[in-house]
PDB file of N, CA and C in Angstrom:
ATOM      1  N   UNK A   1     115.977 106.887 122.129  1.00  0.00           N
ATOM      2  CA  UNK A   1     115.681 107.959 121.212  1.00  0.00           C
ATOM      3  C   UNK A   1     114.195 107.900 120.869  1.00  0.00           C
ATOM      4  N   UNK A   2     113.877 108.982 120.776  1.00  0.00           N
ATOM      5  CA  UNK A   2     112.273 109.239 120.210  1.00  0.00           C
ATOM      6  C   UNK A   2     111.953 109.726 119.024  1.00  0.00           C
ATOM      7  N   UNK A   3     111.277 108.963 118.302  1.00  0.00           N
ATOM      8  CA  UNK A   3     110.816 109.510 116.853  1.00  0.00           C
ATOM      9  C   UNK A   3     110.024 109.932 116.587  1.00  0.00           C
ATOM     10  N   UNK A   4     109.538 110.677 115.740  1.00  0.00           N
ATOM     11  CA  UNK A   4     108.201 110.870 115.212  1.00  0.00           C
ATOM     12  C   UNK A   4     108.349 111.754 113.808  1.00  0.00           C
ATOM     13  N   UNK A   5     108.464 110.842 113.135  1.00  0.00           N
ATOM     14  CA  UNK A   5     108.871 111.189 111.511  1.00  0.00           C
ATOM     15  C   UNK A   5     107.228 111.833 110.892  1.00  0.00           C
ATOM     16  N   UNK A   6     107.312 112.981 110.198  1.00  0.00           N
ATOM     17  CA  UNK A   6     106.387 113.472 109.324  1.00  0.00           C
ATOM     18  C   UNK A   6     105.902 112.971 108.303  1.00  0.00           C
ATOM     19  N   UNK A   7     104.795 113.271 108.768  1.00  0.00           N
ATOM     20  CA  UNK A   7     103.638 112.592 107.348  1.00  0.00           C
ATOM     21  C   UNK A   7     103.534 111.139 106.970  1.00  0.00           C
ATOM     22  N   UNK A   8     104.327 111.215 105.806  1.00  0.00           N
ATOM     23  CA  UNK A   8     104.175 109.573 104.832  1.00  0.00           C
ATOM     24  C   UNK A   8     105.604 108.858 105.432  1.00  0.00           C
ATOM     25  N   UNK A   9     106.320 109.473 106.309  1.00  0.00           N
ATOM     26  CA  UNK A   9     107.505 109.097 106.774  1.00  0.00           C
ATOM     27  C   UNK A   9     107.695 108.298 107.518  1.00  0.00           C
ATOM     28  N   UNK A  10     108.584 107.174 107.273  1.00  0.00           N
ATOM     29  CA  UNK A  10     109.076 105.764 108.225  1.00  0.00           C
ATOM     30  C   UNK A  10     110.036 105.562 108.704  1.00  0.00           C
ATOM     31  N   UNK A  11     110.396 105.299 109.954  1.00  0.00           N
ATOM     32  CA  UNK A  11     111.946 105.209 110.414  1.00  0.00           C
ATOM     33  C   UNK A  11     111.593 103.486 110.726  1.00  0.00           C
ATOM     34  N   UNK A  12     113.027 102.709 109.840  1.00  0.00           N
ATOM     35  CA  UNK A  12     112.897 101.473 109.751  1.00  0.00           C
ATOM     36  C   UNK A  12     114.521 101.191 110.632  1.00  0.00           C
ATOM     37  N   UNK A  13     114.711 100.614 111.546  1.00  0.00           N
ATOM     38  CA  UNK A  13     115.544  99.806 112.100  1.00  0.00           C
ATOM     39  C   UNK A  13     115.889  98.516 111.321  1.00  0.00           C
ATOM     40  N   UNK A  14     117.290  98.965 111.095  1.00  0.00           N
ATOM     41  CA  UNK A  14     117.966  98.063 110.161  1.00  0.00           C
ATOM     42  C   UNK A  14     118.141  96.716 110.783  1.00  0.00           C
ATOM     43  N   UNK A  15     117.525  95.531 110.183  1.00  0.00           N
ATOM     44  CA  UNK A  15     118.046  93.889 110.201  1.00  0.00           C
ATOM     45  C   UNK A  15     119.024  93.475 109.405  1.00  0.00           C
ATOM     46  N   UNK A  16     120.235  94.338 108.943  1.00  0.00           N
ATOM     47  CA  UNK A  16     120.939  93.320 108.057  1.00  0.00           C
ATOM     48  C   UNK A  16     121.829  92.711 108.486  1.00  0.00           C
ATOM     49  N   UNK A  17     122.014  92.570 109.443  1.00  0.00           N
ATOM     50  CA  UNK A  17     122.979  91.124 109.530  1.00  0.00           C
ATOM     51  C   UNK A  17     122.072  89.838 110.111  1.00  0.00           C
ATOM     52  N   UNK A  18     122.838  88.621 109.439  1.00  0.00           N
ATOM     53  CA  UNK A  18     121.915  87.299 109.510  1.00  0.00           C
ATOM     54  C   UNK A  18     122.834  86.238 109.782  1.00  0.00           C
ATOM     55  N   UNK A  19     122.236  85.458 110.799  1.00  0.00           N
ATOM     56  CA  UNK A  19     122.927  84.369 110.980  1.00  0.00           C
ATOM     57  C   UNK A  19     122.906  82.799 110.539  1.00  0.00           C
ATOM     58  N   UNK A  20     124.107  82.519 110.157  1.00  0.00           N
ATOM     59  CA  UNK A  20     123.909  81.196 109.130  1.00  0.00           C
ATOM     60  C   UNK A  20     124.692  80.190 110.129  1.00  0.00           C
ATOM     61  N   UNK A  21     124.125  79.354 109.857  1.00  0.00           N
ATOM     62  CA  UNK A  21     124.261  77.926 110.833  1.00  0.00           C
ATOM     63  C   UNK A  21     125.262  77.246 109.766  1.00  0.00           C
ATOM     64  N   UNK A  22     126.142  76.403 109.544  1.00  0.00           N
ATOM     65  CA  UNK A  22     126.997  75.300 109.082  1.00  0.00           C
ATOM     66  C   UNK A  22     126.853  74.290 109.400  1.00  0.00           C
ATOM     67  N   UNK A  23     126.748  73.229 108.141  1.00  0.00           N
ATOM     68  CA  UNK A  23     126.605  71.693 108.636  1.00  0.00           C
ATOM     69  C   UNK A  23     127.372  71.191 110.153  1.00  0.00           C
ATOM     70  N   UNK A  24     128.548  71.880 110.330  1.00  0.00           N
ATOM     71  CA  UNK A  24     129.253  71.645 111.263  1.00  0.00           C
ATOM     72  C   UNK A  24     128.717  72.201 112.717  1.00  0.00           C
ATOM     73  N   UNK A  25     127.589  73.566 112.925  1.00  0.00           N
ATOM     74  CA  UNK A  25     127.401  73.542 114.013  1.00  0.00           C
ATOM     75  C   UNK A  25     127.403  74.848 114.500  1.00  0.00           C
ATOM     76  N   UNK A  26     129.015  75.368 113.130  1.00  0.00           N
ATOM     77  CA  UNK A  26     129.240  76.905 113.868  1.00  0.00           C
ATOM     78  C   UNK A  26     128.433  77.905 113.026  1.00  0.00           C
ATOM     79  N   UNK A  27     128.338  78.998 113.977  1.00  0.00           N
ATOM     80  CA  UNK A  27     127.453  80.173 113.526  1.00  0.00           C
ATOM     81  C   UNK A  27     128.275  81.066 113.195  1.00  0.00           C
ATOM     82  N   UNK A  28     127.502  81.897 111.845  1.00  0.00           N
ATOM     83  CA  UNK A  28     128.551  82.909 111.417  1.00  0.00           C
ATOM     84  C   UNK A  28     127.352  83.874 111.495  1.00  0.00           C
ATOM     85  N   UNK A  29     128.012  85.328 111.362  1.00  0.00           N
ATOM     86  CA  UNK A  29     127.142  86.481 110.963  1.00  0.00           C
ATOM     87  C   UNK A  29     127.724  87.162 109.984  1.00  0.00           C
ATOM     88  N   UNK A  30     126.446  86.875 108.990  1.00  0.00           N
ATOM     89  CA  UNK A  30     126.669  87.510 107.790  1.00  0.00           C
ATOM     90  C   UNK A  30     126.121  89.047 107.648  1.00  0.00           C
ATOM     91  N   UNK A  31     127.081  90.572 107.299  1.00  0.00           N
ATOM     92  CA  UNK A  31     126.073  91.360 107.132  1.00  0.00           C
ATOM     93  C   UNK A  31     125.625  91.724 105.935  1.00  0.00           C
ATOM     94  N   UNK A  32     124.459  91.943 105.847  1.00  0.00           N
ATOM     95  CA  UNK A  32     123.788  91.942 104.667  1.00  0.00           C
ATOM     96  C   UNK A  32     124.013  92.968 103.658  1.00  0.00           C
ATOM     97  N   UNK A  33     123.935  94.114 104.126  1.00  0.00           N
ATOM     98  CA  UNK A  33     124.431  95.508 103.466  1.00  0.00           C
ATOM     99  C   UNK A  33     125.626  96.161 102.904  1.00  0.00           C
ATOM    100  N   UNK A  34     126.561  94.900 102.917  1.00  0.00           N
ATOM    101  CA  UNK A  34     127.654  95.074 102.300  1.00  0.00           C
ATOM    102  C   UNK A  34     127.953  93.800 101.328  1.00  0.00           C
ATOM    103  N   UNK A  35     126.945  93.169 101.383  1.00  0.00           N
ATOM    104  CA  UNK A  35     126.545  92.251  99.936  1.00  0.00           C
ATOM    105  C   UNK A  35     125.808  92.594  98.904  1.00  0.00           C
ATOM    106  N   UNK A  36     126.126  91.472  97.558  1.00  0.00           N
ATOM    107  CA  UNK A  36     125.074  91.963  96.677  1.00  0.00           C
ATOM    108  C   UNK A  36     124.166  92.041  96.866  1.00  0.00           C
ATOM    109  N   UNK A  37     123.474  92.018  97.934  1.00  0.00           N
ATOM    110  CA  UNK A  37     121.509  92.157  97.999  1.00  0.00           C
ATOM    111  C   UNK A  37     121.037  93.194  98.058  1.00  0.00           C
ATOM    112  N   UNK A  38     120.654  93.467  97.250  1.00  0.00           N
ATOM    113  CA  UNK A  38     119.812  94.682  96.739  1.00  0.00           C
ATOM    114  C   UNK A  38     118.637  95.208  97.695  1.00  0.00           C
ATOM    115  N   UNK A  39     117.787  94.414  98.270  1.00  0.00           N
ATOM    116  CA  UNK A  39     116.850  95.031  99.581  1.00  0.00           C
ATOM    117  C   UNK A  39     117.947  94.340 100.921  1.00  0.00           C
ATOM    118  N   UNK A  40     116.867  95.364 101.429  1.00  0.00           N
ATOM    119  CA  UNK A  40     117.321  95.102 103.241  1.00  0.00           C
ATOM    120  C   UNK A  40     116.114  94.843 103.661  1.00  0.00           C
ATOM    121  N   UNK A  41     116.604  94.216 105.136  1.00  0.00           N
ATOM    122  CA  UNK A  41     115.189  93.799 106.106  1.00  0.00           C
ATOM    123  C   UNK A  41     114.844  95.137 107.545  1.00  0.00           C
ATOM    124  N   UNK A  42     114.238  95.190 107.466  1.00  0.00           N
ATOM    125  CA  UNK A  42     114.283  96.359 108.523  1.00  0.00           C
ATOM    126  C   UNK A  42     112.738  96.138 109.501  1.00  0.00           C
ATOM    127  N   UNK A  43     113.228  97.147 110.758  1.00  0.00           N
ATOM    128  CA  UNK A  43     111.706  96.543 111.592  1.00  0.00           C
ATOM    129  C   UNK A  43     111.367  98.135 111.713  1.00  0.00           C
ATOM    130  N   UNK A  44     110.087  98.229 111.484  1.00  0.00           N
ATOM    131  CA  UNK A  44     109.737  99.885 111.443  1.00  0.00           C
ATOM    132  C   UNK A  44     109.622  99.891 113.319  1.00  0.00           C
ATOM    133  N   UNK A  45     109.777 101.359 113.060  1.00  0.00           N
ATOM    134  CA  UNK A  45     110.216 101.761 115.129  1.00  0.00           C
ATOM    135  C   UNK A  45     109.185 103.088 114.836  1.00  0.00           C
ATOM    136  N   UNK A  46     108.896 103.773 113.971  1.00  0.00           N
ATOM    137  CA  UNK A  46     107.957 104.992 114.147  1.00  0.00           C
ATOM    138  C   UNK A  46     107.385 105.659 113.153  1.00  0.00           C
ATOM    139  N   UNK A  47     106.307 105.738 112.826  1.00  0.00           N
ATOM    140  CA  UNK A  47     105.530 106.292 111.424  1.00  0.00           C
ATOM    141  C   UNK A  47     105.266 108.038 111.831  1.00  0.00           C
ATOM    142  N   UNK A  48     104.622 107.813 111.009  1.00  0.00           N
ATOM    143  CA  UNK A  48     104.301 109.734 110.761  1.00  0.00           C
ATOM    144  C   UNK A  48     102.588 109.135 110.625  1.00  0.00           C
ATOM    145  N   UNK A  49     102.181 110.334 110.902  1.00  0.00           N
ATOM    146  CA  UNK A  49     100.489 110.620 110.817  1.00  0.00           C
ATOM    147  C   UNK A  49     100.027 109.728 109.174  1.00  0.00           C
ATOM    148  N   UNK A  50     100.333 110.138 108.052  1.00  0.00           N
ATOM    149  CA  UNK A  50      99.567 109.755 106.825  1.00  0.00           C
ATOM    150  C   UNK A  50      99.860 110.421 105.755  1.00  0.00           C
ATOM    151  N   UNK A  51      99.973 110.136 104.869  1.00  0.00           N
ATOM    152  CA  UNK A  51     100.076 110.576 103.264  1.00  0.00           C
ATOM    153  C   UNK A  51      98.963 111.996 103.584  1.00  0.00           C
ATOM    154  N   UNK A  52      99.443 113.441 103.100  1.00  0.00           N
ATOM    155  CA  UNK A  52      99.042 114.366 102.892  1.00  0.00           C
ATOM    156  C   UNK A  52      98.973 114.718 101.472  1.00  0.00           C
ATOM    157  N   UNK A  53      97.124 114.336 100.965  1.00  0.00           N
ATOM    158  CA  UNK A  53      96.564 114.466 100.067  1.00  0.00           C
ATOM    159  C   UNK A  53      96.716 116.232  99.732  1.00  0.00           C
ATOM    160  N   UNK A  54      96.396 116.379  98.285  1.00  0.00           N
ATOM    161  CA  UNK A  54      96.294 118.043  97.820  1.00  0.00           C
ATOM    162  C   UNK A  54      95.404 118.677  98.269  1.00  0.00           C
ATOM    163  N   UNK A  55      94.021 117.976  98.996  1.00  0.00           N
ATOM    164  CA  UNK A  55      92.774 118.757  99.256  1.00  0.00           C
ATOM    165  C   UNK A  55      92.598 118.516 101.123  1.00  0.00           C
ATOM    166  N   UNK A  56      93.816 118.471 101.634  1.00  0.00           N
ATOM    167  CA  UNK A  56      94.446 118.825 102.597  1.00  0.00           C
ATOM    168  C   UNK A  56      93.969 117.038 103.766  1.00  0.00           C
ATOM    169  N   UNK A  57      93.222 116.212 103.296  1.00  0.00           N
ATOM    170  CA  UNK A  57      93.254 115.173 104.265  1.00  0.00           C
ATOM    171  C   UNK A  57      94.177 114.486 104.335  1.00  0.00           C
ATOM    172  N   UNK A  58      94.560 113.912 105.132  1.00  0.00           N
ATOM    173  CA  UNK A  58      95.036 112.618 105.489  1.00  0.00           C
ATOM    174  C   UNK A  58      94.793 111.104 105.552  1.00  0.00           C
ATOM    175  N   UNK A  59      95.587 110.794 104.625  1.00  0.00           N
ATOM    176  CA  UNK A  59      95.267 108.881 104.627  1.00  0.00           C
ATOM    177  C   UNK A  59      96.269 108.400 105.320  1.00  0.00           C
ATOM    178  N   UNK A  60      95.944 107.244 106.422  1.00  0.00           N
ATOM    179  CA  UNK A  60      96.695 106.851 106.995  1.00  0.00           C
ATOM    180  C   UNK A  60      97.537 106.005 106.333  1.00  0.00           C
ATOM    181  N   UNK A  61      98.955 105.791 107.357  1.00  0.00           N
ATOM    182  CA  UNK A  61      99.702 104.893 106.391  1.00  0.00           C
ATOM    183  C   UNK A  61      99.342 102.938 106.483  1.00  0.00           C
ATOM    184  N   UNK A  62      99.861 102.135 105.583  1.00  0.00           N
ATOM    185  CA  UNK A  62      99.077 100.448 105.650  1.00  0.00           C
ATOM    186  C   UNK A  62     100.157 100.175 106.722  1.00  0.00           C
ATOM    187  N   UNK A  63     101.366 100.700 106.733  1.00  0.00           N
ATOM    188  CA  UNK A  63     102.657 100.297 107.581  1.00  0.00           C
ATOM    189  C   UNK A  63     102.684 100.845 109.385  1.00  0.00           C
ATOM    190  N   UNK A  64     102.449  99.631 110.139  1.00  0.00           N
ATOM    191  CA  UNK A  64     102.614 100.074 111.618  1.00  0.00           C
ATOM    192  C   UNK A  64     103.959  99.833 112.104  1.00  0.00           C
ATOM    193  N   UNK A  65     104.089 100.680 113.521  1.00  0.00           N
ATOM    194  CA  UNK A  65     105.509 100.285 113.971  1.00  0.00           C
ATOM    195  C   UNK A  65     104.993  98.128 114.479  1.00  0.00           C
ATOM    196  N   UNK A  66     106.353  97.724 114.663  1.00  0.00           N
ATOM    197  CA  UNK A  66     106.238  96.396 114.610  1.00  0.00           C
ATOM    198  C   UNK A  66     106.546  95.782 113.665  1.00  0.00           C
ATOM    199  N   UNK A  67     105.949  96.555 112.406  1.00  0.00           N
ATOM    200  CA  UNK A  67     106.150  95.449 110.850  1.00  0.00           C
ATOM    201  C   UNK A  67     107.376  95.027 110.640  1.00  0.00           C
ATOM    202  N   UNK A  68     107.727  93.697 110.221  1.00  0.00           N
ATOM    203  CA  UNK A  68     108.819  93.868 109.339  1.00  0.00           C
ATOM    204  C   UNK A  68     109.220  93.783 107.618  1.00  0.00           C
ATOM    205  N   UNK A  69     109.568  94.831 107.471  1.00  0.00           N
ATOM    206  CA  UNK A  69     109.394  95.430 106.121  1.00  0.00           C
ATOM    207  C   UNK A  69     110.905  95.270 104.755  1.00  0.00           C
ATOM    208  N   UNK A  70     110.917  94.974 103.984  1.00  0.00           N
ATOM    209  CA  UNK A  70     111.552  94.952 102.591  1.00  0.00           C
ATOM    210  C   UNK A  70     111.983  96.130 101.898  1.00  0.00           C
ATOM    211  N   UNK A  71     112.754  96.810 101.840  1.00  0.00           N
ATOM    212  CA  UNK A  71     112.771  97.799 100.907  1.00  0.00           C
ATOM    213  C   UNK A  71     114.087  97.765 100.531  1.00  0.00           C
ATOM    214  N   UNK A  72     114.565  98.568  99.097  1.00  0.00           N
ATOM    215  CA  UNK A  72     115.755  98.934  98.235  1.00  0.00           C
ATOM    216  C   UNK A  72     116.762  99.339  99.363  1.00  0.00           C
ATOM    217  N   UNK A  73     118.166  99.189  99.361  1.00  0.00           N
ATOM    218  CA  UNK A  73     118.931  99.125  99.613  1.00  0.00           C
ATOM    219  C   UNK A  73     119.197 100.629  99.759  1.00  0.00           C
ATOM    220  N   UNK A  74     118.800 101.009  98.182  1.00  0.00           N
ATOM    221  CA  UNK A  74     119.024 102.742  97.618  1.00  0.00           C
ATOM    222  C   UNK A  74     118.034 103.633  98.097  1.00  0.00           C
ATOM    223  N   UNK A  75     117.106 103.464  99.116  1.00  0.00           N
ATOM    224  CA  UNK A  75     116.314 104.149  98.966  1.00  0.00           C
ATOM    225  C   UNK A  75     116.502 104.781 100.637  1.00  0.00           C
ATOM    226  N   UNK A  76     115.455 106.501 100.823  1.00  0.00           N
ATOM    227  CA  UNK A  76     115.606 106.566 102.352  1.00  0.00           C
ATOM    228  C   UNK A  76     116.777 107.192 102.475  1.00  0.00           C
ATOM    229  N   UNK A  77     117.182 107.911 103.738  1.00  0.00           N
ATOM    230  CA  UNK A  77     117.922 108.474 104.208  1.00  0.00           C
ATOM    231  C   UNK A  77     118.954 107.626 105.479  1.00  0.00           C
ATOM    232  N   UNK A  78     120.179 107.369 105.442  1.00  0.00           N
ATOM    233  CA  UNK A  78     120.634 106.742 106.616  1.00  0.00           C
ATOM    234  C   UNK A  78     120.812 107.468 107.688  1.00  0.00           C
ATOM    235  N   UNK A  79     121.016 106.741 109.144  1.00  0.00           N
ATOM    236  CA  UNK A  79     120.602 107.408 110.350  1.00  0.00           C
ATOM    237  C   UNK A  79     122.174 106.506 111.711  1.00  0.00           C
ATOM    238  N   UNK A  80     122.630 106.727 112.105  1.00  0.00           N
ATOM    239  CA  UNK A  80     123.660 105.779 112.860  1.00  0.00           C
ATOM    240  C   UNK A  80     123.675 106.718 114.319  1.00  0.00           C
ATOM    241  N   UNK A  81     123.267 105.853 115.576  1.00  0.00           N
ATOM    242  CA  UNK A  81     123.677 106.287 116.562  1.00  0.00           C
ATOM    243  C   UNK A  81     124.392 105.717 117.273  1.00  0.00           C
ATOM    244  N   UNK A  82     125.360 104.557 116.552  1.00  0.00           N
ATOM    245  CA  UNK A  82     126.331 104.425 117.446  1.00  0.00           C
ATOM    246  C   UNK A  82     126.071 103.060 117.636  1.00  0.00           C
ATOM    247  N   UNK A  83     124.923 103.071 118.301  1.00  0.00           N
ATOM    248  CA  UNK A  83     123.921 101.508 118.274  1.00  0.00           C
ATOM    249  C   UNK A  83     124.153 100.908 117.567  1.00  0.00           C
ATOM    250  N   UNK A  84     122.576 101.453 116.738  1.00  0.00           N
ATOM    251  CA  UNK A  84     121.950 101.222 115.614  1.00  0.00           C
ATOM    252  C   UNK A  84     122.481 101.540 114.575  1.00  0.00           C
ATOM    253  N   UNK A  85     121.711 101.155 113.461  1.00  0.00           N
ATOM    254  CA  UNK A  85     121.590 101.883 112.100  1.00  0.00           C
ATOM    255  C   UNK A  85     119.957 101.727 111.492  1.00  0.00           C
ATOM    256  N   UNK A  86     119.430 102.997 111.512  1.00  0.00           N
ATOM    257  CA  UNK A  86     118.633 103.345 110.704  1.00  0.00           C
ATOM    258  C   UNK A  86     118.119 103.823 109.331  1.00  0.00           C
ATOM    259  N   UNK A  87     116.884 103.643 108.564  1.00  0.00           N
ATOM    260  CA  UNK A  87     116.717 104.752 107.626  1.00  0.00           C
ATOM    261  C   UNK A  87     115.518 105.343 107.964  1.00  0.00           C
ATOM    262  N   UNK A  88     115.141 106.742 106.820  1.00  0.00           N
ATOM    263  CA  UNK A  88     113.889 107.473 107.321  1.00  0.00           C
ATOM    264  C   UNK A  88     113.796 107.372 105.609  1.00  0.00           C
ATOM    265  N   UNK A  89     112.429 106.872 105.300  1.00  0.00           N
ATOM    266  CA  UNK A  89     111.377 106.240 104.328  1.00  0.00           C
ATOM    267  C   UNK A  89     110.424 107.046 103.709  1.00  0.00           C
ATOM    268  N   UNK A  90     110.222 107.031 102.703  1.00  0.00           N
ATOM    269  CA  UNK A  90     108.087 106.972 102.502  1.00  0.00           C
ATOM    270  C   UNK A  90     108.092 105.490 102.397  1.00  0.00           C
ATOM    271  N   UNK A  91     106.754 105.697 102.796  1.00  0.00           N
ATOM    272  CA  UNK A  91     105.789 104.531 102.476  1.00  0.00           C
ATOM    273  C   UNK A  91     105.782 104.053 101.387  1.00  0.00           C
ATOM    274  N   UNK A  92     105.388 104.555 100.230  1.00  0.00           N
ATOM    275  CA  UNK A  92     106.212 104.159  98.884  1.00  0.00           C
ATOM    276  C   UNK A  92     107.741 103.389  98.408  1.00  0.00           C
ATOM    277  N   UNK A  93     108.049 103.634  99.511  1.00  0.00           N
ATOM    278  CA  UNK A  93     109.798 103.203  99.113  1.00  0.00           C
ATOM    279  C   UNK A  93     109.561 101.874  99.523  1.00  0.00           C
ATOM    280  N   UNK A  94     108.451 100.958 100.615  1.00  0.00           N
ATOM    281  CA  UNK A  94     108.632  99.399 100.717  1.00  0.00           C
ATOM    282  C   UNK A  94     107.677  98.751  99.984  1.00  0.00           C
ATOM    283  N   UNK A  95     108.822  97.989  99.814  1.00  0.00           N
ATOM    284  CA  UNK A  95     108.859  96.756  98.655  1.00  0.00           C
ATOM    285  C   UNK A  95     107.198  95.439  99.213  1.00  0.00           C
ATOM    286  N   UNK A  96     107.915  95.600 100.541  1.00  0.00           N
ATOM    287  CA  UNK A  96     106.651  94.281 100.928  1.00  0.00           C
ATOM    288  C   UNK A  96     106.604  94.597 102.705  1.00  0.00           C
ATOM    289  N   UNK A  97     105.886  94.220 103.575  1.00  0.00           N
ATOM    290  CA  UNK A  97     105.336  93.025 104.740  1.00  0.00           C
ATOM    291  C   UNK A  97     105.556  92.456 105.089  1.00  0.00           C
ATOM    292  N   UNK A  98     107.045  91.968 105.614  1.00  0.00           N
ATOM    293  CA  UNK A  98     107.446  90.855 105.940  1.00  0.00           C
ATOM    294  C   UNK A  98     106.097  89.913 107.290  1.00  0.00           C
ATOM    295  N   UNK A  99     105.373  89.219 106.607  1.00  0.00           N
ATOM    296  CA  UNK A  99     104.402  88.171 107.898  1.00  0.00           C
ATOM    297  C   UNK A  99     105.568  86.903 108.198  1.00  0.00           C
ATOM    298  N   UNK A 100     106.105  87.193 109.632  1.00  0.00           N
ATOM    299  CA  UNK A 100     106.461  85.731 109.988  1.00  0.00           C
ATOM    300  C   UNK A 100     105.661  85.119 110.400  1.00  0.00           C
ATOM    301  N   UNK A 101     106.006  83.288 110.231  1.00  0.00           N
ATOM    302  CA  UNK A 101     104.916  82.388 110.722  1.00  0.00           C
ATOM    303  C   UNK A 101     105.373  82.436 112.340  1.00  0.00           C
TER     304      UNK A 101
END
């Protein structure tokens, strides 16, 4: 699929399920989005051009595809193809940057 979300707009590819190791060895998958956790982890897949100022410029957005990003649970539009699961964002709606080491 091909994106290209408008303006201040982010399509974030959902990370919520996580895998937890046990003293014993075995792996479970936990999904995240049907727990109490209030943000999700998501990996952005396609931005929009930039925040459209009133005196008609454009500021680009701080968020590239690649990042992996933090945001509210509540926030954004959901997206499911079957695959995946997506949302579509502003830039405003993330929380943080995920930098792995």
């Amino acid at each position: 699929m091909n994106w290209k979300p408008l303006y201040e707009k982010i399509v974030v590819q959902m990370l919520n399920k996580q895998e937890i190791q046990s003293e014993t060895g075995l792996t479970f998958t936990k999904d995240l989005s049907t727990s109490k956790h209030t943000t999700i982890k998501g990996k952005v897949i396609a931005v929009g051009d930039g925040r459209l100022m009133s005196n008609g410029t454009v500021v680009p957005l701080k968020v590239k595809v690649g990042d992996t990003v933090l945001f509210s649970k509540m926030q954004g539009e959901s997206y499911e193809d079957g695959k995946s699961e997506y949302t579509i964002l502003s830039e405003s709606n993330i929380l943080s940057i995920i930098e792995e080491d």
